[in-house]
N, C-alpha and C. Protein backbone atom coordinates (compact mmCIF):
# COMPACT_ATOMS: atom_id res chain seq x y z
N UNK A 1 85.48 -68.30 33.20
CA UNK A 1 86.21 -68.17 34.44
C UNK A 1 85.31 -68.65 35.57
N UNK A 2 85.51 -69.60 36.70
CA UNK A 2 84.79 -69.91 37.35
C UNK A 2 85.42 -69.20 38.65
N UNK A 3 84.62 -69.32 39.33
CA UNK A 3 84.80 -68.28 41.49
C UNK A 3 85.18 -69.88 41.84
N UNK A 4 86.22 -69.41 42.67
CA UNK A 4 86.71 -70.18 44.06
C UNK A 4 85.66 -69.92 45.21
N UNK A 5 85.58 -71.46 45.03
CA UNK A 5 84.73 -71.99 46.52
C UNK A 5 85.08 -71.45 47.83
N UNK A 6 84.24 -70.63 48.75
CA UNK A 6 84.90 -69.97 49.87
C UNK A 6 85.26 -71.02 50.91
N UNK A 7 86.15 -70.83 51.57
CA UNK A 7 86.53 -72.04 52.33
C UNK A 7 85.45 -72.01 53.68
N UNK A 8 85.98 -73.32 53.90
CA UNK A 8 84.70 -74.40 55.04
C UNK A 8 85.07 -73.14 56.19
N UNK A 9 83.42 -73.14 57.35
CA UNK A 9 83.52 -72.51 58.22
C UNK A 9 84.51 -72.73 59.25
N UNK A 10 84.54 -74.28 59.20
CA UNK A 10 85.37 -75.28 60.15
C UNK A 10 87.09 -74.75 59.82
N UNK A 11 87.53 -74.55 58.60
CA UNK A 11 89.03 -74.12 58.31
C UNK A 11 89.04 -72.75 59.26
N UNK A 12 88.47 -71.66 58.99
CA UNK A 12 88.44 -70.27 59.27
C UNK A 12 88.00 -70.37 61.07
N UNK A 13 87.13 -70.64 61.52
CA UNK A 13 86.51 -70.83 62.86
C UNK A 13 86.46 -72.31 63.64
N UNK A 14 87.74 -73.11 63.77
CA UNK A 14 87.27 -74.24 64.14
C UNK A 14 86.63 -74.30 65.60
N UNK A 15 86.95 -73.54 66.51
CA UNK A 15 86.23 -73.41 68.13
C UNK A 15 84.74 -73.00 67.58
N UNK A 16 83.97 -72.00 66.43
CA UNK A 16 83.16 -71.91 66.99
C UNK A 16 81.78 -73.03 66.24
N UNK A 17 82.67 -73.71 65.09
CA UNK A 17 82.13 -74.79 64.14
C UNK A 17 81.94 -75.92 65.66
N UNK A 18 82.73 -76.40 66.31
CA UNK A 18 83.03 -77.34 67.13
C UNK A 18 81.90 -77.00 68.56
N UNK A 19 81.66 -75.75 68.68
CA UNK A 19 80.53 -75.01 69.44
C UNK A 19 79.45 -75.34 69.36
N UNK A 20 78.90 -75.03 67.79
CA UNK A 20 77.68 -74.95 67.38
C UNK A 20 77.57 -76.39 66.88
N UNK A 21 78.19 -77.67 66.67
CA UNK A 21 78.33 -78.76 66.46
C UNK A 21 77.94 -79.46 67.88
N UNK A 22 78.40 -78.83 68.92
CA UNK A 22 78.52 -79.83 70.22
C UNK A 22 76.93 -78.87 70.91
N UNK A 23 76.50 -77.81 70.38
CA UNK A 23 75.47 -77.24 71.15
C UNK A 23 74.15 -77.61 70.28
N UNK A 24 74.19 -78.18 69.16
CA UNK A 24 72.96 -78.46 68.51
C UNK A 24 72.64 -80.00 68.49
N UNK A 25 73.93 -80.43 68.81
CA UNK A 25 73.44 -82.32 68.86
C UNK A 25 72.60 -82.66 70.76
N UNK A 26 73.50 -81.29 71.73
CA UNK A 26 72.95 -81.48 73.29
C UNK A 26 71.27 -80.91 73.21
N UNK A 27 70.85 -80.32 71.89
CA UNK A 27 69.34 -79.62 71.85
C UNK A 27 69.23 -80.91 71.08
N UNK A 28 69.44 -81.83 70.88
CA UNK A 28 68.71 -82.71 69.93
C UNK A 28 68.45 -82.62 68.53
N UNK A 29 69.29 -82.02 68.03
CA UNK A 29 69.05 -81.34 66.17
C UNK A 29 70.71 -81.71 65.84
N UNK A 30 70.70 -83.18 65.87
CA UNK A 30 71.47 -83.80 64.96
C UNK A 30 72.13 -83.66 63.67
N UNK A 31 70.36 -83.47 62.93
CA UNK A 31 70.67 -83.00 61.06
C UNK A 31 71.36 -81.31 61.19
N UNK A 32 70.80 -81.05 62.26
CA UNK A 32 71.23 -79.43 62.14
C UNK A 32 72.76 -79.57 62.33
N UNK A 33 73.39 -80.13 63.08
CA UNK A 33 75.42 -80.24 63.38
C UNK A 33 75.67 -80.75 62.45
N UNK A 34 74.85 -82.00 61.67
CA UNK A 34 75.75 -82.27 60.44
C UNK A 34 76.04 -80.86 59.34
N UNK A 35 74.63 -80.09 59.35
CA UNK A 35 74.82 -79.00 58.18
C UNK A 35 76.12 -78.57 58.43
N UNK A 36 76.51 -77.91 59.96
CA UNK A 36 77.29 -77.02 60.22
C UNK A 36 79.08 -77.11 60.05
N UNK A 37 78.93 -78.52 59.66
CA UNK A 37 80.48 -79.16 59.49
C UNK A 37 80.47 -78.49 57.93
N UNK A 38 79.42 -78.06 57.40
CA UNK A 38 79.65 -78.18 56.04
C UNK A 38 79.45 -76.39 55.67
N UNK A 39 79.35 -75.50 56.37
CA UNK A 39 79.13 -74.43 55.77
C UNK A 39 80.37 -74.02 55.66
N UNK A 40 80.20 -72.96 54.52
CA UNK A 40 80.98 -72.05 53.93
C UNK A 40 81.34 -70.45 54.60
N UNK A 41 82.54 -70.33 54.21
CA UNK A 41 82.57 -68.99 55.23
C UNK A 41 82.70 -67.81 54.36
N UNK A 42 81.60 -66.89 54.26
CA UNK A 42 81.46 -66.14 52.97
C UNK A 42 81.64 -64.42 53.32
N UNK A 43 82.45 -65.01 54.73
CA UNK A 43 82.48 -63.67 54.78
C UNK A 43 81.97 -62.77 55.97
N UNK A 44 81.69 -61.22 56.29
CA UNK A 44 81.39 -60.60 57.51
C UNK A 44 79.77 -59.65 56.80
N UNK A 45 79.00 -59.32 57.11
CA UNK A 45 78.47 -58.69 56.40
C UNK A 45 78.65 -56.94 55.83
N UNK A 46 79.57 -56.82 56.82
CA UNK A 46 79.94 -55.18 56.02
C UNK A 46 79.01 -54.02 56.08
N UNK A 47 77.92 -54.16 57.16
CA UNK A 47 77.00 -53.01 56.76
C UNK A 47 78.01 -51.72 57.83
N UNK A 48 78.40 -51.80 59.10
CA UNK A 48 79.32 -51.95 59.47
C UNK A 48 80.38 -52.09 60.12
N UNK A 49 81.60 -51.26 60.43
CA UNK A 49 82.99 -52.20 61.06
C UNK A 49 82.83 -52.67 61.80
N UNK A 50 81.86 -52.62 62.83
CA UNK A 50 81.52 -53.67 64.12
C UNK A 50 80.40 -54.67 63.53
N UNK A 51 79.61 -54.76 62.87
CA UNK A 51 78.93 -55.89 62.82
C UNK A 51 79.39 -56.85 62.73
N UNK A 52 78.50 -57.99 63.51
CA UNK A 52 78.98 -59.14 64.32
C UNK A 52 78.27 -60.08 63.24
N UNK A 53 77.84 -59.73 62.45
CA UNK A 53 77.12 -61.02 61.28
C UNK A 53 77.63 -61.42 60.56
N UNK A 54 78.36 -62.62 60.45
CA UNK A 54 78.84 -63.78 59.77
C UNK A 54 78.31 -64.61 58.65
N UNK A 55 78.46 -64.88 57.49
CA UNK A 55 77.85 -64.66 56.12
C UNK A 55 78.34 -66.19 55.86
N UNK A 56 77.23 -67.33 56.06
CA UNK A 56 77.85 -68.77 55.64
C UNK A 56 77.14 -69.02 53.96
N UNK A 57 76.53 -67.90 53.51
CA UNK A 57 76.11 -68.32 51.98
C UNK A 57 75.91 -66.75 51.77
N UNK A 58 75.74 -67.03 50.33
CA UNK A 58 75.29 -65.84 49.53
C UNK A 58 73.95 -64.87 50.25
N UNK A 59 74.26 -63.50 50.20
CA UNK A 59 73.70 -62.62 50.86
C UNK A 59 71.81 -63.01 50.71
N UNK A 60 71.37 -63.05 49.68
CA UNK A 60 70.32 -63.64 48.88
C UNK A 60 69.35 -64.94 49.13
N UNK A 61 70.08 -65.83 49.79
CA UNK A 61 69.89 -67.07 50.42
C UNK A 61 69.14 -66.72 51.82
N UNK A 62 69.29 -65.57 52.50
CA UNK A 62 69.18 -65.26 54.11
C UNK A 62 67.45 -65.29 54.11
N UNK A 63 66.97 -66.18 55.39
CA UNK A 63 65.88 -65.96 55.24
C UNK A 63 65.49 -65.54 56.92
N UNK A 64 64.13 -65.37 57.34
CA UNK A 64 63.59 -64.01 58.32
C UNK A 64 63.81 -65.03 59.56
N UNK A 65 63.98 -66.28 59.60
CA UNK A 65 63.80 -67.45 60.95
C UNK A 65 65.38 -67.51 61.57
N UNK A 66 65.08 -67.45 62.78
CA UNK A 66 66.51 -67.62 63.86
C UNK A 66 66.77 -68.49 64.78
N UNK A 67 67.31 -68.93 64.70
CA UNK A 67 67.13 -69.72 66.12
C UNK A 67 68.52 -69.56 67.36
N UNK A 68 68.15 -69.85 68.38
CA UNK A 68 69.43 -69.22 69.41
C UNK A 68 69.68 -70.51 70.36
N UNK A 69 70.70 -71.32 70.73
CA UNK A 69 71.35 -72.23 71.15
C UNK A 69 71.28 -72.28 72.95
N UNK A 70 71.40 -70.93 73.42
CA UNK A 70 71.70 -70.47 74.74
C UNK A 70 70.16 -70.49 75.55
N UNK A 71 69.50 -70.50 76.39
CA UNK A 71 68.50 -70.07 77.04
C UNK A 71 68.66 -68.94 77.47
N UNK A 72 69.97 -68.73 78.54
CA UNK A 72 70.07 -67.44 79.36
C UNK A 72 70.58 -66.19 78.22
N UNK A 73 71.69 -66.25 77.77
CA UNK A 73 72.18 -65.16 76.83
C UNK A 73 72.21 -66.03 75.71
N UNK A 74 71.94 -65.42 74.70
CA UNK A 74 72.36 -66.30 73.39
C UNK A 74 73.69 -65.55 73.02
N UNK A 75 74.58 -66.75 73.01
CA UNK A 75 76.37 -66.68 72.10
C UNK A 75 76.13 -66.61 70.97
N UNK A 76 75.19 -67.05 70.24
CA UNK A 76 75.54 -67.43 68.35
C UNK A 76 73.70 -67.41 68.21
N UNK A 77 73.42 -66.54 67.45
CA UNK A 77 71.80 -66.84 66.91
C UNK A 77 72.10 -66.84 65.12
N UNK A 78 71.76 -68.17 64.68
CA UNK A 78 71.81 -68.66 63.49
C UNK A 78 70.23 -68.47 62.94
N UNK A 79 70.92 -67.89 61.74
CA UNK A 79 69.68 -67.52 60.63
C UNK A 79 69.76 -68.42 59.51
N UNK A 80 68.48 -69.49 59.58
CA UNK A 80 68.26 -70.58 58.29
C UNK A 80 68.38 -69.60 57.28
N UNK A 81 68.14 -70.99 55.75
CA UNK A 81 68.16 -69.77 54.56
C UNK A 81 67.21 -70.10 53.94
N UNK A 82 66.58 -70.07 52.74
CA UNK A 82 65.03 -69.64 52.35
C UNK A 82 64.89 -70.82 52.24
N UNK A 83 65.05 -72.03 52.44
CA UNK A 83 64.56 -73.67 52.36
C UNK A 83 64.67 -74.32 53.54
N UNK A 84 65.34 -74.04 54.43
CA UNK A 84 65.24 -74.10 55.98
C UNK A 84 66.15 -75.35 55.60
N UNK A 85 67.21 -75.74 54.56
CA UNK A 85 67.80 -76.55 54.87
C UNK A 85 69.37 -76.44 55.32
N UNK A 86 69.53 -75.21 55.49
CA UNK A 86 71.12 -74.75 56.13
C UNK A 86 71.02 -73.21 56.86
N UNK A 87 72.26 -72.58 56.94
CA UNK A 87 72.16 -71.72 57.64
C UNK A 87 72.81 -70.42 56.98
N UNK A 88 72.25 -69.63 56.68
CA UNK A 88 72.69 -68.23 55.57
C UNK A 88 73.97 -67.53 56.79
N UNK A 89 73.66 -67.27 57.96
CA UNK A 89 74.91 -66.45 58.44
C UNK A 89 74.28 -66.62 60.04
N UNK A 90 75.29 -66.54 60.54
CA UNK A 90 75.00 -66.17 62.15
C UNK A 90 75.35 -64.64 63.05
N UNK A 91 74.85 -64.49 63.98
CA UNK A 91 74.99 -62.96 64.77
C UNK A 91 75.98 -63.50 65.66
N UNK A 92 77.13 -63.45 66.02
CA UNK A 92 77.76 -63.84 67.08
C UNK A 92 77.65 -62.89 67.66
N UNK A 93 76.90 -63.04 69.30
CA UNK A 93 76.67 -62.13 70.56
C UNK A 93 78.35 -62.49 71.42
N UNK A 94 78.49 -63.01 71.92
CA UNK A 94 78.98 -63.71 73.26
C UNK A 94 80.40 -64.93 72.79
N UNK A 95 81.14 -64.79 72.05
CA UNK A 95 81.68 -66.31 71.38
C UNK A 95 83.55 -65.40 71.36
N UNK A 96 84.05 -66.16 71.84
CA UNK A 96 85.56 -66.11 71.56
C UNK A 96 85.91 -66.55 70.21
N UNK A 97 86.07 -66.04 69.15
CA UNK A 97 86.73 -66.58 67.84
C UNK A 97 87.94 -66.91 68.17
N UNK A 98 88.54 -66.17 68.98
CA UNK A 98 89.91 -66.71 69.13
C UNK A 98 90.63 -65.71 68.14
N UNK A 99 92.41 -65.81 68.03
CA UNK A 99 92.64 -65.08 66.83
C UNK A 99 92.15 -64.78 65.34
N UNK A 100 92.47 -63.82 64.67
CA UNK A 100 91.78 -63.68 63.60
C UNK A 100 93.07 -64.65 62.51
N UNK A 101 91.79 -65.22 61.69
CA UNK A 101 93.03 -66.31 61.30
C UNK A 101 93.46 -65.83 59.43
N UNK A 102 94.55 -65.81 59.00
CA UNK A 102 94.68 -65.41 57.51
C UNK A 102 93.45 -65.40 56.57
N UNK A 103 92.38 -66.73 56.69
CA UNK A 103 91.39 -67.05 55.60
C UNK A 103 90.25 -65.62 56.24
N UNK A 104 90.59 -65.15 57.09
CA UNK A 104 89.28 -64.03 57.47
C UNK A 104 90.12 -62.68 57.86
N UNK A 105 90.57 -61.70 56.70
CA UNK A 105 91.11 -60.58 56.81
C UNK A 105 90.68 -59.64 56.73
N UNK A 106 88.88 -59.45 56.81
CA UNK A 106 88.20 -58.56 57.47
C UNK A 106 87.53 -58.48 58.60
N UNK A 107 88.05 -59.15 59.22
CA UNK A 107 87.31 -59.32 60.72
C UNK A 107 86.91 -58.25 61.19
N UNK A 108 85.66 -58.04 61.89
CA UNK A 108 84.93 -56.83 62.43
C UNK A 108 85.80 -56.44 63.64
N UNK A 109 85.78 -55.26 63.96
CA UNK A 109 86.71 -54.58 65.24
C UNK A 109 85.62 -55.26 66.88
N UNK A 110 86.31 -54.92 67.55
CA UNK A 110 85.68 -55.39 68.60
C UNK A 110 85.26 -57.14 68.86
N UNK A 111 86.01 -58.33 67.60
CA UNK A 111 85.98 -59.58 67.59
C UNK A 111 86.81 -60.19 68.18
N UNK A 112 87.51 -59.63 69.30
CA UNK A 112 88.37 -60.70 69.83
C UNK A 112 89.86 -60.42 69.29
């Protein structure tokens, strides 16, 4: 029996894929917006009902480095994953998701 592929971040969140796409090419990290067209949306982390941490790979993958987009407040601080070549999950501080859309039916309370 094989697992279904979790769907693209971009299906589930397109404002905030299109965010972090248009805020990492204006910092100059090009390779970094291409990753972000491509992550997976795996989910909320569940520790809990309000946490704001967003799960783009397997829990396991998450590694200790962050980086934050904003100078003044950070909206979205993205956590690489143990090869520094994508991004394990992000903290959304500050970000309109917009409605909660069918592919994400645990959305944390307090998300918009």
């Amino acid at each position: 029996m094989s697992e279904t592929e979790p769907p693209l971040l971009a299906d589930v969140y397109p404002a905030l894929v299109s965010f972090l796409d248009a805020a990492l090419v204006s910092e100059g990290e090009s390779a970094l917006a291409q990753i972000v067209v491509d992550l997976r949306f795996h989910g909320w982390c569940g520790c809990s009902p309000t946490c704001t941490y967003l799960r783009t790979a397997p829990t396991d993958r998450a590694d200790s480095t962050w980086i934050h987009l904003d100078d003044e407040a950070p909206r979205v601080w993205l956590q690489f994953d143990r090869d520094h070549t994508s991004f394990a999950g992000m903290e959304i501080c500050e970000f309109d998701l917009g409605p909660a859309p069918a592919l994400d039916l645990d959305r944390p309370s307090g998300m918009g």
